[in-house]
Protein backbone atom coordinates (compact mmCIF):
# COMPACT_ATOMS: atom_id res chain seq x y z
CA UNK A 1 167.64 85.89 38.73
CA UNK A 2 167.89 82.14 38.94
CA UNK A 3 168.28 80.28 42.34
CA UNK A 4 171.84 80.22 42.30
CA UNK A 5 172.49 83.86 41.50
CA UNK A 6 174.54 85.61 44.15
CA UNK A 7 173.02 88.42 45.19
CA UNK A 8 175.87 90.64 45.51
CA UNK A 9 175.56 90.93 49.69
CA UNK A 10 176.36 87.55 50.03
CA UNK A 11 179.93 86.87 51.80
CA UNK A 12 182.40 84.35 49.92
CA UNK A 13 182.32 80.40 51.37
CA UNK A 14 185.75 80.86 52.83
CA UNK A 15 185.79 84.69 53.99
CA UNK A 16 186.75 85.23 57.79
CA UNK A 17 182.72 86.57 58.25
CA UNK A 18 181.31 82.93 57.44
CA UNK A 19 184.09 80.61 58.71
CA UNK A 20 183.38 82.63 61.94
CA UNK A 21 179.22 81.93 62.05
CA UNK A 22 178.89 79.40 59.01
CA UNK A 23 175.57 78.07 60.15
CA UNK A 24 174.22 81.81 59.85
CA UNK A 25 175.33 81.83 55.83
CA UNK A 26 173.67 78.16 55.62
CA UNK A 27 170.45 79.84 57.53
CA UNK A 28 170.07 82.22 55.03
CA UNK A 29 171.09 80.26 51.82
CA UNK A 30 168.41 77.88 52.70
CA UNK A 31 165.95 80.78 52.93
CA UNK A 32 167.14 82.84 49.83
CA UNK A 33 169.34 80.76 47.61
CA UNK A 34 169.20 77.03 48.42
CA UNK A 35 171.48 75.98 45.43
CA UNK A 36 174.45 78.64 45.46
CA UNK A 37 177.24 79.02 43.61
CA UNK A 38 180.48 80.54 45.21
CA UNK A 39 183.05 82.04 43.06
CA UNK A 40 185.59 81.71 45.74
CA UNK A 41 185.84 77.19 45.80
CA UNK A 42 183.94 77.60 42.06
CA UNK A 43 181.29 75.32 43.04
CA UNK A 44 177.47 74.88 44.22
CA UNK A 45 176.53 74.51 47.83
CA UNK A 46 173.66 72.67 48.43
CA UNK A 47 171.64 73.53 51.61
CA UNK A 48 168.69 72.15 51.98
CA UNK A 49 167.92 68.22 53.73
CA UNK A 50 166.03 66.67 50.97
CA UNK A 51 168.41 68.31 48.04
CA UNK A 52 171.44 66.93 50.16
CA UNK A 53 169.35 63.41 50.71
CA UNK A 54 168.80 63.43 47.06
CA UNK A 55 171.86 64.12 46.00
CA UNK A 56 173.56 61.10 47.94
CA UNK A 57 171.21 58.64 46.97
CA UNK A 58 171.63 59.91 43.34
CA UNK A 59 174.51 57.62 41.43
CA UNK A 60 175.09 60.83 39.33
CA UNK A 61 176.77 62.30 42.25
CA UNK A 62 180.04 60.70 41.91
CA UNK A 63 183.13 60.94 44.10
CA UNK A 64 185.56 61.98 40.86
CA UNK A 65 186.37 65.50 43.18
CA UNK A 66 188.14 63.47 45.10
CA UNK A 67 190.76 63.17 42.47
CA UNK A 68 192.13 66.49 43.98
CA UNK A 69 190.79 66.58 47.08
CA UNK A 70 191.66 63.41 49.01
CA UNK A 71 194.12 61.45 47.05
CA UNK A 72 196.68 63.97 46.78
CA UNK A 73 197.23 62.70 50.26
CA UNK A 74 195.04 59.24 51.25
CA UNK A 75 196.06 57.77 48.15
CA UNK A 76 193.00 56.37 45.60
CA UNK A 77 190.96 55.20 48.69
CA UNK A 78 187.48 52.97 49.02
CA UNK A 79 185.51 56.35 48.72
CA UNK A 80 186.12 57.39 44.80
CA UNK A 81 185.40 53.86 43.53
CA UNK A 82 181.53 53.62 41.93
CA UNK A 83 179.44 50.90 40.82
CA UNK A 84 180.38 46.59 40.82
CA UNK A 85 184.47 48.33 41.83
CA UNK A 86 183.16 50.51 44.64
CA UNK A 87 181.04 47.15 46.05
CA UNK A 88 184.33 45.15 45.81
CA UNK A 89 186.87 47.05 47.19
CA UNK A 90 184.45 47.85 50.20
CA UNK A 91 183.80 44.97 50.85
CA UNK A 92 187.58 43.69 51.24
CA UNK A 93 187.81 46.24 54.32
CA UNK A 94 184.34 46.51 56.09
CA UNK A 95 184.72 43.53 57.79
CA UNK A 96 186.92 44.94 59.96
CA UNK A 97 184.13 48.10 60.88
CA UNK A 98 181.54 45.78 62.08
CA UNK A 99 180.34 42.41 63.83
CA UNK A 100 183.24 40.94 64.82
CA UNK A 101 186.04 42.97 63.72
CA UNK A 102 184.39 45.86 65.61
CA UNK A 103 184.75 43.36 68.66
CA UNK A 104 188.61 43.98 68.42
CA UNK A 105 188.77 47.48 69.16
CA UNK A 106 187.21 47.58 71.93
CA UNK A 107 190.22 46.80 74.11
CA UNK A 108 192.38 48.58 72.80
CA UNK A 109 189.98 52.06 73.07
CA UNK A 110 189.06 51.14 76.28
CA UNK A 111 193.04 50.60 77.84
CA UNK A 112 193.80 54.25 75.83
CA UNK A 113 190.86 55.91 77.22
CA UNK A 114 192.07 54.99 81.06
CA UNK A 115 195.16 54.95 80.00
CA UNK A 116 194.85 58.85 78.85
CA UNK A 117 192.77 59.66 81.89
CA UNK A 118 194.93 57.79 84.69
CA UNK A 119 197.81 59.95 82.79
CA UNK A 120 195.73 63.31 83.27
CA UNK A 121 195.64 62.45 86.96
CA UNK A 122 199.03 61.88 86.90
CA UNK A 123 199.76 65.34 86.05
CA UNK A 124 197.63 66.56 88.29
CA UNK A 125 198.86 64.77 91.15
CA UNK A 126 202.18 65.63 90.12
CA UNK A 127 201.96 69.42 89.41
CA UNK A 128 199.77 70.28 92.20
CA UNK A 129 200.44 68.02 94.91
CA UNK A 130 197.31 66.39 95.62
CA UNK A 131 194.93 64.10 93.73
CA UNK A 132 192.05 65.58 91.69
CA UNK A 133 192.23 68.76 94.04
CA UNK A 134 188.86 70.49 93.65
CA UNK A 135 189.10 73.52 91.07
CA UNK A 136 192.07 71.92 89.00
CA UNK A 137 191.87 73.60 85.42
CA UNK A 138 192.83 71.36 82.55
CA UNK A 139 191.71 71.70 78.41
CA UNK A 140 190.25 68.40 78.66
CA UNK A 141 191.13 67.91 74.95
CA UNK A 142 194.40 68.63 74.61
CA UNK A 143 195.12 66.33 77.54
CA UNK A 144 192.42 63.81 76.58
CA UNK A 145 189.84 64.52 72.61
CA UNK A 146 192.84 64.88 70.67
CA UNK A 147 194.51 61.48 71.28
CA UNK A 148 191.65 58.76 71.77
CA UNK A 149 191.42 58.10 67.89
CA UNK A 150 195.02 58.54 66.75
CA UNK A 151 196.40 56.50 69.91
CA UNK A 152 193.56 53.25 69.67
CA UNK A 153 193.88 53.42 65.81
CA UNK A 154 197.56 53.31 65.59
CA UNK A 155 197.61 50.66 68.29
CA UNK A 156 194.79 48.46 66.08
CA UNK A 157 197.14 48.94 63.00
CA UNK A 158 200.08 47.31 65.37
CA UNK A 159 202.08 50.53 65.00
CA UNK A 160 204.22 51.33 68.16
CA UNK A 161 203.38 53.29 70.65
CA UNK A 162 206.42 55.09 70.72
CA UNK A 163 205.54 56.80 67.44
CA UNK A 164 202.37 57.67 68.65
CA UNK A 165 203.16 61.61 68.68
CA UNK A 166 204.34 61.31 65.02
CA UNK A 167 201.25 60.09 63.81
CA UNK A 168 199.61 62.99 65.56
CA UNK A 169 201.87 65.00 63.47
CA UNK A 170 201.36 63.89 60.47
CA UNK A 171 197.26 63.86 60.92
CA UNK A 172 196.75 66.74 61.83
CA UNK A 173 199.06 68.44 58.66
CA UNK A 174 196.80 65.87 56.41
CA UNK A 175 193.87 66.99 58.00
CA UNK A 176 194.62 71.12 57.35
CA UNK A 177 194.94 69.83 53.69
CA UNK A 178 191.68 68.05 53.65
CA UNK A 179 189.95 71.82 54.74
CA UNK A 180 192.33 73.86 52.74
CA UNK A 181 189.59 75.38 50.89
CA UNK A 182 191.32 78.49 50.85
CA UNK A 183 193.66 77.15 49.22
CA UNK A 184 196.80 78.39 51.14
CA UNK A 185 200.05 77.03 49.45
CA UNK A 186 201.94 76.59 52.94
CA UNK A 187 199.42 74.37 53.79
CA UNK A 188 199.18 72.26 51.05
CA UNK A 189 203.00 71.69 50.66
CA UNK A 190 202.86 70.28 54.22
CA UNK A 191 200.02 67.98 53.77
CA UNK A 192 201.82 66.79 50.84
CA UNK A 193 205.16 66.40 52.87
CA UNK A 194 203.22 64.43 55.55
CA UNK A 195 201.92 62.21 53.32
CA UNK A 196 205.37 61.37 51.98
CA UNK A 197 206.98 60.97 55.38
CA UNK A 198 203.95 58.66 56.52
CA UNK A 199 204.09 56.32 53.19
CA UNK A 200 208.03 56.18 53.73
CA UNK A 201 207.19 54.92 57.58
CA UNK A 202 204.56 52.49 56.25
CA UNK A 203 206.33 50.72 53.41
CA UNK A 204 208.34 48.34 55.11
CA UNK A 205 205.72 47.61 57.85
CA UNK A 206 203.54 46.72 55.22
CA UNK A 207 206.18 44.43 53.56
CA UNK A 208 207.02 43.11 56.54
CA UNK A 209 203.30 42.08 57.85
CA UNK A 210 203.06 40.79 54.13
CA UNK A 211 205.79 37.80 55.02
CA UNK A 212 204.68 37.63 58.13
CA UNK A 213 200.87 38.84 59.22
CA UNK A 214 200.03 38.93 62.91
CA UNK A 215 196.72 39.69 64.71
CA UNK A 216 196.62 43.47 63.60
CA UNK A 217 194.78 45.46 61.04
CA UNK A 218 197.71 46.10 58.89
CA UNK A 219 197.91 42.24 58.73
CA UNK A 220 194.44 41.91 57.85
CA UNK A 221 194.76 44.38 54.93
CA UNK A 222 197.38 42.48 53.21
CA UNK A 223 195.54 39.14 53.63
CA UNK A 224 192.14 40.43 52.66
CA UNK A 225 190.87 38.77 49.55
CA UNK A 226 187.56 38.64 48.03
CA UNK A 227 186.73 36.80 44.73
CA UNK A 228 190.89 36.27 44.76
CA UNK A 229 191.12 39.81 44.72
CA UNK A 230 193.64 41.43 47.22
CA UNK A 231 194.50 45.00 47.83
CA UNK A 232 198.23 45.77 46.33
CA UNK A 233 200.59 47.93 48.63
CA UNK A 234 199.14 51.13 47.33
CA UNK A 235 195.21 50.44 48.43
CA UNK A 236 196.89 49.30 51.78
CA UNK A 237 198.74 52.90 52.08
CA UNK A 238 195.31 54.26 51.45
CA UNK A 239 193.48 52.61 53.69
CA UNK A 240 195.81 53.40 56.41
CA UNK A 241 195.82 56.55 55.67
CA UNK A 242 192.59 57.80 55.77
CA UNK A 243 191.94 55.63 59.28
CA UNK A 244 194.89 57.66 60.65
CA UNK A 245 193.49 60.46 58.96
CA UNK A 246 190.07 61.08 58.26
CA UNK A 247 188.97 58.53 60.57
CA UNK A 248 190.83 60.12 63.58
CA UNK A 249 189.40 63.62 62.66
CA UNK A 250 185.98 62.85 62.74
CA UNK A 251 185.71 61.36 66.67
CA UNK A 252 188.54 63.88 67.57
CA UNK A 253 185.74 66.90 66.66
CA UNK A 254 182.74 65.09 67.93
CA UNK A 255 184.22 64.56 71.57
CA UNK A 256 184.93 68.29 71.04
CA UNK A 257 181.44 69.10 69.70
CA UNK A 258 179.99 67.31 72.77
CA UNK A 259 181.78 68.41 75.51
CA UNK A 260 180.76 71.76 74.53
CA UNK A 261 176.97 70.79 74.41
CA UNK A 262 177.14 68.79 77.35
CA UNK A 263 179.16 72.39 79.34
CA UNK A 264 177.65 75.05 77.79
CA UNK A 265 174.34 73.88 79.28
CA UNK A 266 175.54 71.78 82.10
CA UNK A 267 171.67 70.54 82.47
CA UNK A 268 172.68 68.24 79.93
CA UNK A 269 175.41 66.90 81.78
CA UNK A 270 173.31 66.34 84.56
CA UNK A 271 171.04 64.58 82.52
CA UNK A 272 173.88 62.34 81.29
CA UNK A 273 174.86 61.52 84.96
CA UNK A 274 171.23 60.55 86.11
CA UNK A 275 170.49 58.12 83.31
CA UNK A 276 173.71 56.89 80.93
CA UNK A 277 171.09 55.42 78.26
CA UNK A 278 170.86 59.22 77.08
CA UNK A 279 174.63 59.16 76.33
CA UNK A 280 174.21 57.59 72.94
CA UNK A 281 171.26 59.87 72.10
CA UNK A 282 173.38 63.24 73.04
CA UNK A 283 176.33 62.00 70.68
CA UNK A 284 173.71 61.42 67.84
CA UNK A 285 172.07 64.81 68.04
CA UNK A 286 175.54 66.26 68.61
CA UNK A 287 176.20 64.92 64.99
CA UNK A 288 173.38 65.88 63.67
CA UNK A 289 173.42 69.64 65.15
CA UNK A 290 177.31 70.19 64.95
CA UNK A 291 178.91 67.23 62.50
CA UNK A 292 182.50 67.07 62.36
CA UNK A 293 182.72 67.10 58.91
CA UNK A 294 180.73 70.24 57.61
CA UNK A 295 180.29 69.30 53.33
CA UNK A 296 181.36 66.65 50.74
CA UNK A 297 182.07 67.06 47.51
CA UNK A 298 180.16 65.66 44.37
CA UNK A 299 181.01 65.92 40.54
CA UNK A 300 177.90 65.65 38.49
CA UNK A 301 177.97 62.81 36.17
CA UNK A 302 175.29 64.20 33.58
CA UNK A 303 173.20 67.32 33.43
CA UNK A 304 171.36 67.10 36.40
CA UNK A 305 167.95 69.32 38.39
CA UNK A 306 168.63 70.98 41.49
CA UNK A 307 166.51 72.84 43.05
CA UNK A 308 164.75 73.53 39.86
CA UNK A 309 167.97 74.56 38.15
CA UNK A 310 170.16 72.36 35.67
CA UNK A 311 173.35 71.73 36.17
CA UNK A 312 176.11 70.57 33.33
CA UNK A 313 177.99 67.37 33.35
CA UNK A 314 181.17 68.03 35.53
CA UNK A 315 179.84 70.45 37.81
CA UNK A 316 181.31 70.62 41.69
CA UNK A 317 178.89 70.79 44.05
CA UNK A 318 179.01 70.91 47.63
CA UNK A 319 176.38 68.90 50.12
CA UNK A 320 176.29 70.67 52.65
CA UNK A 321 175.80 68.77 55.98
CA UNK A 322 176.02 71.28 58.42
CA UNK A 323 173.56 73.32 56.61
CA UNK A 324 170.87 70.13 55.65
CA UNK A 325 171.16 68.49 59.28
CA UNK A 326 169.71 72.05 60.48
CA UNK A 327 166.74 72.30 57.63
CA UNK A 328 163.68 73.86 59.50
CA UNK A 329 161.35 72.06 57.05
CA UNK A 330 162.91 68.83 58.70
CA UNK A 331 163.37 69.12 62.36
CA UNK A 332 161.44 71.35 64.47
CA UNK A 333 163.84 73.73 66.84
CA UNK A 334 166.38 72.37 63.96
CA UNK A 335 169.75 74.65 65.71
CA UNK A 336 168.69 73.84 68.57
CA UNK A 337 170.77 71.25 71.04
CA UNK A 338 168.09 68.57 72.47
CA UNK A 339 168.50 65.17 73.44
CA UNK A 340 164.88 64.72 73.83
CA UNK A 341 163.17 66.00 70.45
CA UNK A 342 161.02 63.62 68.81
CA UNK A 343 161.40 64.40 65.00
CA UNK A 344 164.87 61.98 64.68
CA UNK A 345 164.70 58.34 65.20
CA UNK A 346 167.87 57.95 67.32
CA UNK A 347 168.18 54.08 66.33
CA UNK A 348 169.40 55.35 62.89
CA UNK A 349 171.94 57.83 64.44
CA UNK A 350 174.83 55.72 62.61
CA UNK A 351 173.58 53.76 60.19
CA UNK A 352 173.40 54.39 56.57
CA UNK A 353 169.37 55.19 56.91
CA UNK A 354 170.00 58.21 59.45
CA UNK A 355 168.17 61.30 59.12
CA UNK A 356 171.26 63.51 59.45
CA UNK A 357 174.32 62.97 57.11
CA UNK A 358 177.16 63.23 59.70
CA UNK A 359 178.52 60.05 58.19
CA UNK A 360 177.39 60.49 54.65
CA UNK A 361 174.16 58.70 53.38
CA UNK A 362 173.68 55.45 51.41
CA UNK A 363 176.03 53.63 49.26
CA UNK A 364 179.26 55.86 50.25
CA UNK A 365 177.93 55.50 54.35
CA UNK A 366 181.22 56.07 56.30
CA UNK A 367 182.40 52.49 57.06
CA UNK A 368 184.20 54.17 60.47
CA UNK A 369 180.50 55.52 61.93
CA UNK A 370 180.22 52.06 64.68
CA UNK A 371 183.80 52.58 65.92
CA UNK A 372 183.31 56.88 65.73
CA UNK A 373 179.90 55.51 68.30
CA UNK A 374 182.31 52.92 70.37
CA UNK A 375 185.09 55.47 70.95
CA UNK A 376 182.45 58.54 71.56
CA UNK A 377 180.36 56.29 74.10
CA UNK A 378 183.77 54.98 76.07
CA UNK A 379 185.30 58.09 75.89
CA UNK A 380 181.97 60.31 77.26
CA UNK A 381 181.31 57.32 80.04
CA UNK A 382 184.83 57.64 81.04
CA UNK A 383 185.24 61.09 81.58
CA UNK A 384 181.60 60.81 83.18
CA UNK A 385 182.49 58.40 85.69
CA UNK A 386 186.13 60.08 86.81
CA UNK A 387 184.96 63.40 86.64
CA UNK A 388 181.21 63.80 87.05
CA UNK A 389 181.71 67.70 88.42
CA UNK A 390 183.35 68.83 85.50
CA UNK A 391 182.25 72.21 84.46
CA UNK A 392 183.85 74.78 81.83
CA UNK A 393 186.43 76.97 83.36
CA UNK A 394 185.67 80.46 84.76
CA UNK A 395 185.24 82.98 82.07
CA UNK A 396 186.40 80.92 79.37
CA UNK A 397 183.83 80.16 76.11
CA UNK A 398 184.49 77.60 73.50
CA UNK A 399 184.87 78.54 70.04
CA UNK A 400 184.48 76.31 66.85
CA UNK A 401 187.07 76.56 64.59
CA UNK A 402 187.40 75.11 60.76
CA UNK A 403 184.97 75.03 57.98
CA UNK A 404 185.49 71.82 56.30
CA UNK A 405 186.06 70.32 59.74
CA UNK A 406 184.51 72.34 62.61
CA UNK A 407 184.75 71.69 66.40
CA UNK A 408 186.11 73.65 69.39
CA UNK A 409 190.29 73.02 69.44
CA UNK A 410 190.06 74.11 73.36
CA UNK A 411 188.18 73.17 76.02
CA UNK A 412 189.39 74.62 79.61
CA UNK A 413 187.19 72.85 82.28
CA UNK A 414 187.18 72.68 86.62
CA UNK A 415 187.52 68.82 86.91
């Protein structure tokens, strides 16, 4: 039997038993069957950390799956180019990710971040007659996780605020599309309806920051140019898209993922509160433990070894975060939560050198990670400082939901 043989025990990628426990399937493909086919998404997951490390430092890994999977939706985005055009066409928008243009979102995350919390209050104050009454029950991320990303990026972009609950709309039907791998029709037609309603929106702003660009991101993606090379409407579509998008998804999960670390062993909260220079830490092992974004698609370029096996030309394969992040032959305790294990260098959390591939690895390193870091630390420091009691509601127990995407959707806490 070769190595990617399914024994015939083995539950399907996208069957209720696995979406349930995944990281209990990825356990035991990384002990029995390391490179696995599954007949259900007809391609190869990939489980362990230095098959997964390999296989995104490997140029034969190409993004051509995305084709199908993202453009349907973002549009032909930065992450399918390859080679001299994937170097270009990054480089026209990465500016804006880092150094300076990182600088510039820092106000506006910080005004929605007090601005969601003083709102919470609000409620509070106004629904039970007193302010921050001890024992108030809230789910901290429908009130708070769900709308840091979509409201500072939509702000950034210059978009107005009073469409805000639109965009929330429309990325979170996007998003069900990105981890439709069970391929449900209702939920593909949407994601596909979203898209056209958000492109519709976009169009004339776009046109209109083209004749006359202001201070916001939109304006800077029509005036990028590098070797008098601009993007056209379409790239700019794209690359608004998958901020709204993909980029909102990612640090709407992870303050999900880590407020359920953080509560279901409130040590670790305590910890937070007695020294803040841990905070950073906990959000990088957080990503490495639980990352948002579970698996990303490769096509194979050429025949290609993995794990001793050879794979055609055009084969889908899946690398498979959640499962490499949690390799026992590279962290010790490896599904275990701990903010103080020694086996990670947490300087690398977010940089394309990490150890864990929460933001991808390498060439295709998710431009978004520093901001994802900004808007986790502000958010986590915020809540920390308002609420520093904050505890998970009686009885109640998080559960992680998604496959492609994973994080809790709830979170009922005592403020």
């Amino acid at each position: 039997m070769s190595l990617s043989t399914s024994p015939s025990d083995l539950p399907a990628l996208t069957s209720p038993e696995v979406v349930s426990d995944p990281y209990a399937f990825y356990r035991r493909l990384r002990a029995e069957r390391p490179l696995h086919f599954d007949e259900g998404t007809g391609s190869y997951l990939i489980t362990r950390h230095a098959a997964v490390s390999a296989g995104y430092r490997s140029a034969t890994y190409t993004t051509k799956n995305y084709e199908w999977q993202l453009e349907p939706v973002l549009g032909k985005t930065v992450l399918q180019f390859e080679g001299s055009e994937h170097a270009k066409k990054r480089a026209l928008v990465s500016p804006y990710f880092r150094g300076k243009g990182l600088e510039n979102w820092m106000a506006p995350i910080m005004r929605n971040v007090a601005g969601l919390l003083d709102d919470l209050v609000q409620r509070n104050v106004d629904e039970l007659l007193g302010r921050l009454i001890p024992g108030t029950e809230v789910d901290i991320l429908a009130e708070f996780g769900h709308y840091v990303p979509v409201y500072t990026q939509a702000e950034v972009l210059g978009l107005p605020k009073s469409d805000f609950d639109q965009f929330n709309d429309w990325y979170n039907r996007i998003i069900d599309f990105l981890g439709n791998l069970a391929k449900d029709p209702l939920v593909h037609e949407s994601g596909l309806a979203a898209t056209r309603e958000l492109r519709a929106y976009l169009r004339p702003i776009i046109a209109e920051r083209r004749s006359a660009p202001g201070e916001d991101l939109v304006s800077a993606l029509v005036t990028a140019e590098v070797d008098g090379e601009q993007l056209d409407d379409e790239e700019v579509l794209a690359n608004i898209s998958i901020l709204l998008a993909a980029g909102s998804d990612t640090t709407d999960s992870a303050l999900g993922n880590i407020f359920n670390h953080l509560l279901i062993d409130r040590s670790n909260w305590e910890a937070l509160l007695d020294d803040r220079g841990l905070v950073p830490i906990a959000i990088g092992e957080m990503l490495r433990v639980t990352p948002p974004s579970q698996m990303n698609g490769r096509i194979l370029s050429e025949e290609t070894e993995i794990e001793g096996e050879a794979l055609p030309a055009g084969t889908w394969v899946n690398l498979v975060i959640a499962s490499a992040n949690r390799d026992e032959r590279r962290f010790e305790n490896s599904e275990k939560f701990d903010m103080f294990r020694t086996d990670m260098d947490h300087s690398k959390a977010f940089s394309a050198s990490g150890e864990h591939f929460a933001f991808g690895y390498g060439r295709h390193f998710c431009l978004g990670a520093m901001l994802a870091k900004m808007q986790m630390e502000i958010s986590l420091n915020a809540v920390l400082d308002r609420f520093p009691r904050m505890r998970l509601a009686d009885g109640f127990i998080p559960v992680e939901k998604g496959l492609k995407m994973r994080a809790p959707r709830e979170m009922q806490v005592v403020l």
